[in-house]
C-alpha atoms as a PDB file:
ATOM      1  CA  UNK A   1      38.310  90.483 -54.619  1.00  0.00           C
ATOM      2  CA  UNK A   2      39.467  86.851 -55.006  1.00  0.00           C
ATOM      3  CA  UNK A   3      37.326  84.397 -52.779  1.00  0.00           C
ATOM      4  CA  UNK A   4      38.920  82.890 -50.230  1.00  0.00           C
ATOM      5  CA  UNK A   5      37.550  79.581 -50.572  1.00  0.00           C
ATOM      6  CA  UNK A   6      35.571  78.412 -54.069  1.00  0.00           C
ATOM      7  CA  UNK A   7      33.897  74.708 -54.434  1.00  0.00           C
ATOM      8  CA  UNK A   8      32.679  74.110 -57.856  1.00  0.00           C
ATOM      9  CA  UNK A   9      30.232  71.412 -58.227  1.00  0.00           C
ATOM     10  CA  UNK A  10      31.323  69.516 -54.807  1.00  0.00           C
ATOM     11  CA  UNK A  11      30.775  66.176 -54.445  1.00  0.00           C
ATOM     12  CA  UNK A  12      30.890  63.664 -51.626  1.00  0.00           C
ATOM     13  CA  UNK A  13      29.081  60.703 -51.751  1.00  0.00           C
ATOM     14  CA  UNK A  14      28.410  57.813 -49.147  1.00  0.00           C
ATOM     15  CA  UNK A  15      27.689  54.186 -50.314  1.00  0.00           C
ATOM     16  CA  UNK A  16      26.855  55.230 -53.996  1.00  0.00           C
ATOM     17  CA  UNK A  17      24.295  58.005 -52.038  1.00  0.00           C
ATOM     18  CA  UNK A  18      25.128  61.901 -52.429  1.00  0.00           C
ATOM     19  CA  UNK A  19      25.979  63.033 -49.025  1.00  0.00           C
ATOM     20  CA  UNK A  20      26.255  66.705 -50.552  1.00  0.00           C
ATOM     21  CA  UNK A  21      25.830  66.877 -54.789  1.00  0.00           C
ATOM     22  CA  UNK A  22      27.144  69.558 -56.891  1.00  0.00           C
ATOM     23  CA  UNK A  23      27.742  72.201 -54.510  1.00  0.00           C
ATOM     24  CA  UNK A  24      28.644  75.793 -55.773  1.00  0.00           C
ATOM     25  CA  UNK A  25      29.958  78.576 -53.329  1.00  0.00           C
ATOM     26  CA  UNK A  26      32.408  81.229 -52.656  1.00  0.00           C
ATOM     27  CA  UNK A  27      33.412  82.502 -48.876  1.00  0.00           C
ATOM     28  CA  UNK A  28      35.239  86.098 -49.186  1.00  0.00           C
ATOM     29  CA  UNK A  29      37.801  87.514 -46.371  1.00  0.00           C
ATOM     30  CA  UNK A  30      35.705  88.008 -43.861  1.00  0.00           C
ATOM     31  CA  UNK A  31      32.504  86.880 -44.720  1.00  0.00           C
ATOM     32  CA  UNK A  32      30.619  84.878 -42.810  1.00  0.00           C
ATOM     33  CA  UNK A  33      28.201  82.113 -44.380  1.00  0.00           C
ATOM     34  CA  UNK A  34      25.765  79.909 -42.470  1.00  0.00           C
ATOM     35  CA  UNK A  35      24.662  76.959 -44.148  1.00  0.00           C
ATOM     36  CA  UNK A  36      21.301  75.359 -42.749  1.00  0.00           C
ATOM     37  CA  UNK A  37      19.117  72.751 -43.520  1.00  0.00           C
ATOM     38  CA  UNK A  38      17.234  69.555 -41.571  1.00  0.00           C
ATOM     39  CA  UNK A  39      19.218  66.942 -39.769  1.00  0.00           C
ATOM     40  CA  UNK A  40      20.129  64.300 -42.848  1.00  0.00           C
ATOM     41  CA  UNK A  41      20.211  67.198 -45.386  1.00  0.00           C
ATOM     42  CA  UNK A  42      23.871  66.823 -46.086  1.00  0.00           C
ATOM     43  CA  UNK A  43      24.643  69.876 -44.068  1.00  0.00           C
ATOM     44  CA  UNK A  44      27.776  68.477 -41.898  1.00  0.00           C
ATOM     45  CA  UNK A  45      29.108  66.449 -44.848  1.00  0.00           C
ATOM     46  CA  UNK A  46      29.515  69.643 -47.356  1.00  0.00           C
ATOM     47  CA  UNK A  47      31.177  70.837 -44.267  1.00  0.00           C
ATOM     48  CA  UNK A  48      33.947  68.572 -43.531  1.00  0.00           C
ATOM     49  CA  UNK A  49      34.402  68.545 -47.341  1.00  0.00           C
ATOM     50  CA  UNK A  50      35.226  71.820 -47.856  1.00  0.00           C
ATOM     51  CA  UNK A  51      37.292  71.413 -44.531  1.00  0.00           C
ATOM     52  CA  UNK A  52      39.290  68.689 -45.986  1.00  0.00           C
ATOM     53  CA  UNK A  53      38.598  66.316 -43.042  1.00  0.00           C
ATOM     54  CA  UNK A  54      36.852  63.728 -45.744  1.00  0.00           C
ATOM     55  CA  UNK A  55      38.119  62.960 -49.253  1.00  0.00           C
ATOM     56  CA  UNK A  56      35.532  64.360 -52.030  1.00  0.00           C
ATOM     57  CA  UNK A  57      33.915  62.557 -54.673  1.00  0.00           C
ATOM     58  CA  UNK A  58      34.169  64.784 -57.633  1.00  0.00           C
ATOM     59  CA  UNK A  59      33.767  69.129 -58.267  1.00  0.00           C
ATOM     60  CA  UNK A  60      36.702  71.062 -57.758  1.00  0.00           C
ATOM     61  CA  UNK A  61      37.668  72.584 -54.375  1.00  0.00           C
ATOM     62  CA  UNK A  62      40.528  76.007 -54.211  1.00  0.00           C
ATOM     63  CA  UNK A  63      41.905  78.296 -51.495  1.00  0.00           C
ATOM     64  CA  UNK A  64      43.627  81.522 -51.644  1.00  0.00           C
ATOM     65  CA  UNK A  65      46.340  81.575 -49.417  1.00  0.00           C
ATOM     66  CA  UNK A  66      48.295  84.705 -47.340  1.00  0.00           C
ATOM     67  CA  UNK A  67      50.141  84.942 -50.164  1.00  0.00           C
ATOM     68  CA  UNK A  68      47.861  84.871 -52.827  1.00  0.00           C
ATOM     69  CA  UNK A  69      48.704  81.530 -54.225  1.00  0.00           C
ATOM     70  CA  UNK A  70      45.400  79.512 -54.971  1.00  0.00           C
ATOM     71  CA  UNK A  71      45.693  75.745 -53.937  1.00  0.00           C
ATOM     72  CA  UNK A  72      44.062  72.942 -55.622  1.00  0.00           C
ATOM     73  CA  UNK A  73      43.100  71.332 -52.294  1.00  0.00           C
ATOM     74  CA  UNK A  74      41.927  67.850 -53.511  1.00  0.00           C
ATOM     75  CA  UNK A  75      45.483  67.271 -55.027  1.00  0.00           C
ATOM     76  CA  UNK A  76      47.208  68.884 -51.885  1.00  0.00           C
ATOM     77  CA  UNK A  77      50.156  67.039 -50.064  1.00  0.00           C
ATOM     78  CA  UNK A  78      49.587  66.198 -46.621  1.00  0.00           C
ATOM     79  CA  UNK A  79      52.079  67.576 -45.424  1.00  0.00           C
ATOM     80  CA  UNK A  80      50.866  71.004 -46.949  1.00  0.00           C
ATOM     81  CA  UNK A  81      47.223  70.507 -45.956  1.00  0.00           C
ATOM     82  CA  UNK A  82      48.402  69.719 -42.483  1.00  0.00           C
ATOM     83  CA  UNK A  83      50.279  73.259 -42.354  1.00  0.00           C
ATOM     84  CA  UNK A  84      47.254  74.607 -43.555  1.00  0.00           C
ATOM     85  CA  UNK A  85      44.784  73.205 -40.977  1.00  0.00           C
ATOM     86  CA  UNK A  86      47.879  74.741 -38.554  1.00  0.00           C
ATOM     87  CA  UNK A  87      47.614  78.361 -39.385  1.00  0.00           C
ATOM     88  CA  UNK A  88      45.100  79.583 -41.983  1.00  0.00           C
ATOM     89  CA  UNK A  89      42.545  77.332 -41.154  1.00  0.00           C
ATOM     90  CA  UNK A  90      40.283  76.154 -37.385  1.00  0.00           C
ATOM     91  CA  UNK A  91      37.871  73.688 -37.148  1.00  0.00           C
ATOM     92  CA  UNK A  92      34.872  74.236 -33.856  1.00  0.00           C
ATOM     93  CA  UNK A  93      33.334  70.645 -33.034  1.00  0.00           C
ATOM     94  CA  UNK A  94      30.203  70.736 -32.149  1.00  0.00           C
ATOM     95  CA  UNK A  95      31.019  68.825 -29.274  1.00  0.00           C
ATOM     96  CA  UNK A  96      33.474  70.823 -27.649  1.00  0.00           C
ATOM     97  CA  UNK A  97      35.458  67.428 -26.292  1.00  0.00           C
ATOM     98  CA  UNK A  98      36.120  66.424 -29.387  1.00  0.00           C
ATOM     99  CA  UNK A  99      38.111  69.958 -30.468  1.00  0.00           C
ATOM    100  CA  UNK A 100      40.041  69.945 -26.717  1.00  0.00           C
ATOM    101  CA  UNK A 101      42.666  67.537 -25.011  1.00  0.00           C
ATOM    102  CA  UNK A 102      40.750  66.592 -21.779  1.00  0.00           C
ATOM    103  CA  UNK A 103      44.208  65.485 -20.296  1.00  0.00           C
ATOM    104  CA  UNK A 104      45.881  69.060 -20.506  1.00  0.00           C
ATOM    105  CA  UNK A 105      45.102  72.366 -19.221  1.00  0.00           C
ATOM    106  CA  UNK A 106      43.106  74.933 -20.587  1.00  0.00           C
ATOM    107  CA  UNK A 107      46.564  76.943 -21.048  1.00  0.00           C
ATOM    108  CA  UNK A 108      48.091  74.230 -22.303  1.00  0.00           C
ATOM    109  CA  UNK A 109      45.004  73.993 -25.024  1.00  0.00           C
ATOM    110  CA  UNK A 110      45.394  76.958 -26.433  1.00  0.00           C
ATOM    111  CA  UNK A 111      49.402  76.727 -26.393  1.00  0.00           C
ATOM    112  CA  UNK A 112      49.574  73.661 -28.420  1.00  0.00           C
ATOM    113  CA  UNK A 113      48.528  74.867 -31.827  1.00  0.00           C
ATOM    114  CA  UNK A 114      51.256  77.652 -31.432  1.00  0.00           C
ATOM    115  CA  UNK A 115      53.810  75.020 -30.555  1.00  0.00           C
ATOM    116  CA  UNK A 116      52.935  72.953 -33.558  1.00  0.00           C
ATOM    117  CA  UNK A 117      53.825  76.062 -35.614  1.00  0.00           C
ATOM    118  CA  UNK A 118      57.345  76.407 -33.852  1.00  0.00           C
ATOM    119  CA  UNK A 119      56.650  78.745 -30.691  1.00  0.00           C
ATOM    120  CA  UNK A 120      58.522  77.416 -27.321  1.00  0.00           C
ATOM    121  CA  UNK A 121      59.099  80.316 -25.130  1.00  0.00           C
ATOM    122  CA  UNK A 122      56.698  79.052 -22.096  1.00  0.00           C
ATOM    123  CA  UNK A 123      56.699  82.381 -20.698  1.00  0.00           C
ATOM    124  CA  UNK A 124      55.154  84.099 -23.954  1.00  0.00           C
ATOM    125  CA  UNK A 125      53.091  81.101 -24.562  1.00  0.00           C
ATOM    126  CA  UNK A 126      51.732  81.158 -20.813  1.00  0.00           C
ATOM    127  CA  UNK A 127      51.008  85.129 -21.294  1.00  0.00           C
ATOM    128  CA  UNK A 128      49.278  84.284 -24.931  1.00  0.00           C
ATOM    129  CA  UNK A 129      47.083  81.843 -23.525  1.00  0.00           C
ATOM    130  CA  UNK A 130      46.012  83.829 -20.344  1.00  0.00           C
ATOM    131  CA  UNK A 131      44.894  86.572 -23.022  1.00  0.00           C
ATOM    132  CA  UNK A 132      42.731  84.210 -25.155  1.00  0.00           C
ATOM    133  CA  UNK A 133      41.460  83.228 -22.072  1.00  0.00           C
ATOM    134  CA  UNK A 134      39.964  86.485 -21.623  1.00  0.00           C
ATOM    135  CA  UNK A 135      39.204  87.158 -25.065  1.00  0.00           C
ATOM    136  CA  UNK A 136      36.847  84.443 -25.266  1.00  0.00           C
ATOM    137  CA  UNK A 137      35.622  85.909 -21.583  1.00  0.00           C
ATOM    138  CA  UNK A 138      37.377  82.803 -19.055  1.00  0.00           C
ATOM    139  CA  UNK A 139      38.933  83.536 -16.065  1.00  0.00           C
ATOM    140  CA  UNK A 140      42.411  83.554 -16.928  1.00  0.00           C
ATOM    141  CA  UNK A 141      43.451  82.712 -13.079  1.00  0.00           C
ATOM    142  CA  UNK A 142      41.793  79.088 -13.983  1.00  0.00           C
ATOM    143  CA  UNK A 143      44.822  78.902 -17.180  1.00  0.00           C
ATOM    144  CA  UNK A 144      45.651  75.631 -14.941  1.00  0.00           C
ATOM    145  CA  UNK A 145      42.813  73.642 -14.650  1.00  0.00           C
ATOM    146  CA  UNK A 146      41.595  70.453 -17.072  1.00  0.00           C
ATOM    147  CA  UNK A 147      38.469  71.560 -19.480  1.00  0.00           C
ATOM    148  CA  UNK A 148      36.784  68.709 -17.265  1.00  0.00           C
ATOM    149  CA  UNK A 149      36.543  71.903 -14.688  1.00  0.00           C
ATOM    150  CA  UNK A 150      34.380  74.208 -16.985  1.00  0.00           C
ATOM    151  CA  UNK A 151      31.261  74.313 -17.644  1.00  0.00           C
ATOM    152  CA  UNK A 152      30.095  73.441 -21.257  1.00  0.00           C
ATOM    153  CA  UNK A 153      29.892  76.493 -22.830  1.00  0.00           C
ATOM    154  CA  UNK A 154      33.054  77.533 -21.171  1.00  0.00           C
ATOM    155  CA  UNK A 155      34.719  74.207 -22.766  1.00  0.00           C
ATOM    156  CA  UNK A 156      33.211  75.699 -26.274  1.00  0.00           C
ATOM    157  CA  UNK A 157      34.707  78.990 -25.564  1.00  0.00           C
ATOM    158  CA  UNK A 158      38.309  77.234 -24.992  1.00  0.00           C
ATOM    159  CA  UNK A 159      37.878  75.808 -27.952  1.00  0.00           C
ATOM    160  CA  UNK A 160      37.486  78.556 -30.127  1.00  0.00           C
ATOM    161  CA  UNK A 161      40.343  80.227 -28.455  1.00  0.00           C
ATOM    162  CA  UNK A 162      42.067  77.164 -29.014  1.00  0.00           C
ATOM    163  CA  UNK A 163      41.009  77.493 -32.582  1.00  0.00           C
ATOM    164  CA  UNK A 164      41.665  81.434 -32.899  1.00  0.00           C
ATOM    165  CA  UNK A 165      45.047  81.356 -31.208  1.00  0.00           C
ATOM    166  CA  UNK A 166      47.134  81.070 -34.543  1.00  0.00           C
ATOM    167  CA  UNK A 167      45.512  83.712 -36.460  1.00  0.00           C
ATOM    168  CA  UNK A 168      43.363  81.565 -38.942  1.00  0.00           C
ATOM    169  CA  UNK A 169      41.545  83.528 -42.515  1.00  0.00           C
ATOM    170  CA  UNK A 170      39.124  81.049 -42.186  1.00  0.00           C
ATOM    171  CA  UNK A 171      36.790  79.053 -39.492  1.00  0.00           C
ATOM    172  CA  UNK A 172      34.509  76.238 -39.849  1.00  0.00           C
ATOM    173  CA  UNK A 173      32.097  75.561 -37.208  1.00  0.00           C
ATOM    174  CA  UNK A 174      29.440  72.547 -37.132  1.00  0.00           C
ATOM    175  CA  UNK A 175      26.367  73.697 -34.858  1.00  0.00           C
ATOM    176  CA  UNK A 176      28.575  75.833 -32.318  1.00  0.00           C
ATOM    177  CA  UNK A 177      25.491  76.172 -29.874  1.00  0.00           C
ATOM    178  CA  UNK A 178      24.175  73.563 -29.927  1.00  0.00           C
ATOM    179  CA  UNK A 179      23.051  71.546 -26.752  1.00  0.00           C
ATOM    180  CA  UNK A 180      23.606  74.695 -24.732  1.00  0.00           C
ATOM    181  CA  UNK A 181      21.373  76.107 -22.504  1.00  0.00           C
ATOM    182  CA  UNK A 182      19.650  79.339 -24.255  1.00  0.00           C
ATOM    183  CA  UNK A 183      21.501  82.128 -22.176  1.00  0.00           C
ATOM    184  CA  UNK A 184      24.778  80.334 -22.973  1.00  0.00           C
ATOM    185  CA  UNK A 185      23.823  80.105 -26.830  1.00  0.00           C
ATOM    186  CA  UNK A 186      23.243  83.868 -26.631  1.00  0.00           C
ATOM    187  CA  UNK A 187      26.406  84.724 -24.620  1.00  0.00           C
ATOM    188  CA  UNK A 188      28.340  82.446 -27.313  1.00  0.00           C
ATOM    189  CA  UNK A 189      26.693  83.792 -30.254  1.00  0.00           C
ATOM    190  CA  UNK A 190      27.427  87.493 -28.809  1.00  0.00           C
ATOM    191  CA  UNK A 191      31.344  86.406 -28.520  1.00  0.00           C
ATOM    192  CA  UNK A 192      31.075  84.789 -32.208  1.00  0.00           C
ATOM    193  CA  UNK A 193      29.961  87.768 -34.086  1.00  0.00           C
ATOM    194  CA  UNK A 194      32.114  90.106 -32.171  1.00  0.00           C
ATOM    195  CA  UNK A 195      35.013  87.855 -33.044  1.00  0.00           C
ATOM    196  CA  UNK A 196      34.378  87.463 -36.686  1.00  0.00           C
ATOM    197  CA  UNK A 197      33.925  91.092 -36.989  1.00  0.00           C
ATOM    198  CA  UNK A 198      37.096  92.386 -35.154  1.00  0.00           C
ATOM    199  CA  UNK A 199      39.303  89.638 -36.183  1.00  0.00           C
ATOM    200  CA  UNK A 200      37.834  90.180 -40.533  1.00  0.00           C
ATOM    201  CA  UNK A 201      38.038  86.496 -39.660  1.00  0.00           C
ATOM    202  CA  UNK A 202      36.199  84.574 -42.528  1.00  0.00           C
ATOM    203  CA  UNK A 203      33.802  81.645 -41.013  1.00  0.00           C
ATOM    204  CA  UNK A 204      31.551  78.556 -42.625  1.00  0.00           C
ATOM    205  CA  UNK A 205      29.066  77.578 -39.983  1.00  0.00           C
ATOM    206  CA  UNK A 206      27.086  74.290 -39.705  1.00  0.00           C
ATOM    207  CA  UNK A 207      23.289  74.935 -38.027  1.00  0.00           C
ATOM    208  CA  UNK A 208      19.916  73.990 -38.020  1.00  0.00           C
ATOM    209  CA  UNK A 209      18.932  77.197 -36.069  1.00  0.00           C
ATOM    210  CA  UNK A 210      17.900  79.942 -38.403  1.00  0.00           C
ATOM    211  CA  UNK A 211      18.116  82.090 -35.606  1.00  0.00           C
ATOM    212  CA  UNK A 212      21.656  81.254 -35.248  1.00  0.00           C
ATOM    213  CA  UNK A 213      21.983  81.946 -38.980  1.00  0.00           C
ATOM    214  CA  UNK A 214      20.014  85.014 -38.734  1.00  0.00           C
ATOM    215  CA  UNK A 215      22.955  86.956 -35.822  1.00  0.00           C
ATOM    216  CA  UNK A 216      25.970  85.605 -37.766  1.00  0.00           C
ATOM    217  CA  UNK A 217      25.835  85.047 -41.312  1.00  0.00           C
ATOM    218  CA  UNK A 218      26.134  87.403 -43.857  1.00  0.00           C
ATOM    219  CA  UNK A 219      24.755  85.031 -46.685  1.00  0.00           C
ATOM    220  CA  UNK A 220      22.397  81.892 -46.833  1.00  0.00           C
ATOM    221  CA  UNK A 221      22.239  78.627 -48.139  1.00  0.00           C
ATOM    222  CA  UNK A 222      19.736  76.047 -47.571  1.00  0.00           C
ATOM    223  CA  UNK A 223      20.374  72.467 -48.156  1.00  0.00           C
ATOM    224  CA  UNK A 224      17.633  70.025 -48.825  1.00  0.00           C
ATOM    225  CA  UNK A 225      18.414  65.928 -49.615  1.00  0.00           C
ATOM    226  CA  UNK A 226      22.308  66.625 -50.566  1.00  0.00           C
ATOM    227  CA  UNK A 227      21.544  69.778 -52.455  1.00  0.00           C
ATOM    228  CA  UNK A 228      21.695  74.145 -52.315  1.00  0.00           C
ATOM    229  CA  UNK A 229      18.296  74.789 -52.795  1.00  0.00           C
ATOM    230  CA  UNK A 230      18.315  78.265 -51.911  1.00  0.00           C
ATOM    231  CA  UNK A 231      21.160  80.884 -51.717  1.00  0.00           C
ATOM    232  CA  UNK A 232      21.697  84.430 -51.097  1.00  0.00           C
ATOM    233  CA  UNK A 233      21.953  87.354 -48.673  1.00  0.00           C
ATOM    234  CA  UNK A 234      20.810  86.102 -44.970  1.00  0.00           C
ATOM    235  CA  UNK A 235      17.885  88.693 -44.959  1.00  0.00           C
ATOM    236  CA  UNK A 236      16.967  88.463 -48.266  1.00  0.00           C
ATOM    237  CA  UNK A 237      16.553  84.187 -47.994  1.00  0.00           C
ATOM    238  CA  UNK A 238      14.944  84.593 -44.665  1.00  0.00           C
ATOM    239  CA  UNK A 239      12.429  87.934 -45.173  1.00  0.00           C
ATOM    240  CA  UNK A 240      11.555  86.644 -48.767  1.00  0.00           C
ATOM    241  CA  UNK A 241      12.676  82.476 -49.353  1.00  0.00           C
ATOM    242  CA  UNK A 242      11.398  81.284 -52.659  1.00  0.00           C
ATOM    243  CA  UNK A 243      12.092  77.619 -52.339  1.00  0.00           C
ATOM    244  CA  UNK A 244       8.837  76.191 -50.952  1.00  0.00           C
ATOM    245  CA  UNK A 245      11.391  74.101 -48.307  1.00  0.00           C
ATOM    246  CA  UNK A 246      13.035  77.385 -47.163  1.00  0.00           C
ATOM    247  CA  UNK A 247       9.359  78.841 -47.042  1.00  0.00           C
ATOM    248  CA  UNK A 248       8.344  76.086 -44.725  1.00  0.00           C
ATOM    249  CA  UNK A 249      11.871  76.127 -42.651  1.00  0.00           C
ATOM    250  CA  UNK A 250      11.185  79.680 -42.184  1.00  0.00           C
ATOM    251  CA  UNK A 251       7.951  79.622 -41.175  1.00  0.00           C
ATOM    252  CA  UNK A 252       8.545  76.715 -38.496  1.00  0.00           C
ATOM    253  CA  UNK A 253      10.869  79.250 -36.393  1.00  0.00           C
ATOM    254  CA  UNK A 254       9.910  82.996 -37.833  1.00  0.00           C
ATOM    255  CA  UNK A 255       7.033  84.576 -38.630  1.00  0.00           C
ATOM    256  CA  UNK A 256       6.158  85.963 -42.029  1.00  0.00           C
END
């Protein structure tokens, strides 16, 4: 099987400093990899790298598409990258105001990204959005009201559906629970693996909570100073970590 999305040796640097340095990794159809590490530990900028949201310093960076046609994504038009970002790709803020427009409705939210893709029946669009609604467990009689009306973990569920809506391969998500209270991280992280799962929707997640890691992730990696210092299968890194960092990352939240 062809991976979905391959970064050879990614680099993005910040004022002659390696925000993330020679990154290697491979996310397969379906998969879902957590990558965790300290605040500062280059985490969020590998991230938005691989998401195309910041310009890379050197490595190479490909995705396989629908179609089976593997894109060079540093050398990708905008135009193309935008179409991308549209329908095989989402992007979950951490804060969920900066993935939503405050000024719409939550029905409108989740309508949007199909309009940008060339849907304008309202009726269809209306029903569509009542039904993500409910996927993502909101009351679909509140389609009307601003996300300034829901809670925050209800704004972080519109945004996924928001996100989900178009039928994305492939999800990133920096810190998704965090800053929620601990039942609402739970209730999220339920909805997030039974979405990945149902959907064979393929997901890169941003946290510092190995606990997070530990519910979602099928594989690992640990980033220490800009670098993958450990790698592999999520309860292989986390029952038996061999990098003396992991070892002491682990041992701060889990016992050994």
């Amino acid at each position: 099987m062809k991976p979905l999305l391959q970064a050879t040796r990614l680099t993005k640097r910040y004022d002659g400093r390696g925000g993330c340095v020679d990154v290697d990794l491979e996310v397969y159809p379906g998969e879902v990899l957590c990558i965790v590490g300290e605040s500062g530990s280059g985490k969020s900028t590998l991230l938005n790298a691989l998401a195309m949201r910041s310009e890379i310093d050197g490595g190479a960076l490909a995705y396989t598409t629908r179609d089976g046609e593997t894109l060079d994504l540093p050398t990708l038009a905008e135009p193309r990258k935008r179409l991308l970002s549209r329908t095989e790709w989402g992007f979950v803020h951490q804060n969920a105001r900066d993935g939503l427009r405050r000024n719409v409705s939550a029905g409108a939210n989740i309508g949007e990204p199909l309009m940008a893709i060339g849907a304008r029946h309202y009726g269809r669009l209306r029903e569509t959005a009542a039904d993500w609604m409910s996927r993502v467990e909101l009351d679909a009689a509140r389609i009307d009201e601003l996300p300034s009306a829901f809670s925050g973990g209800m704004q972080q569920r519109l945004q996924i559906a928001r996100n989900l809506v178009t039928g994305p391969r492939l999800v990133f998500m920096d810190e998704p629970t965090a800053g929620l209270d601990v039942s609402v991280q739970a209730r999220l992280l339920d909805l997030l693996r039974t979405l990945t799962s149902k959907l064979h929707l393929a997901a890169v997640i941003v946290t510092h909570d190995i606990g997070v890691a530990r519910l979602l992730a099928h594989r690992l990696m640990v980033m220490k100073d800009g670098r993958v210092v450990e790698s592999g299968l999520t309860d292989q890194v986390l029952d038996d970590p061999q990098h003396p960092y992991t070892q002491t990352l682990v041992a701060s939240v889990l016992p050994v």
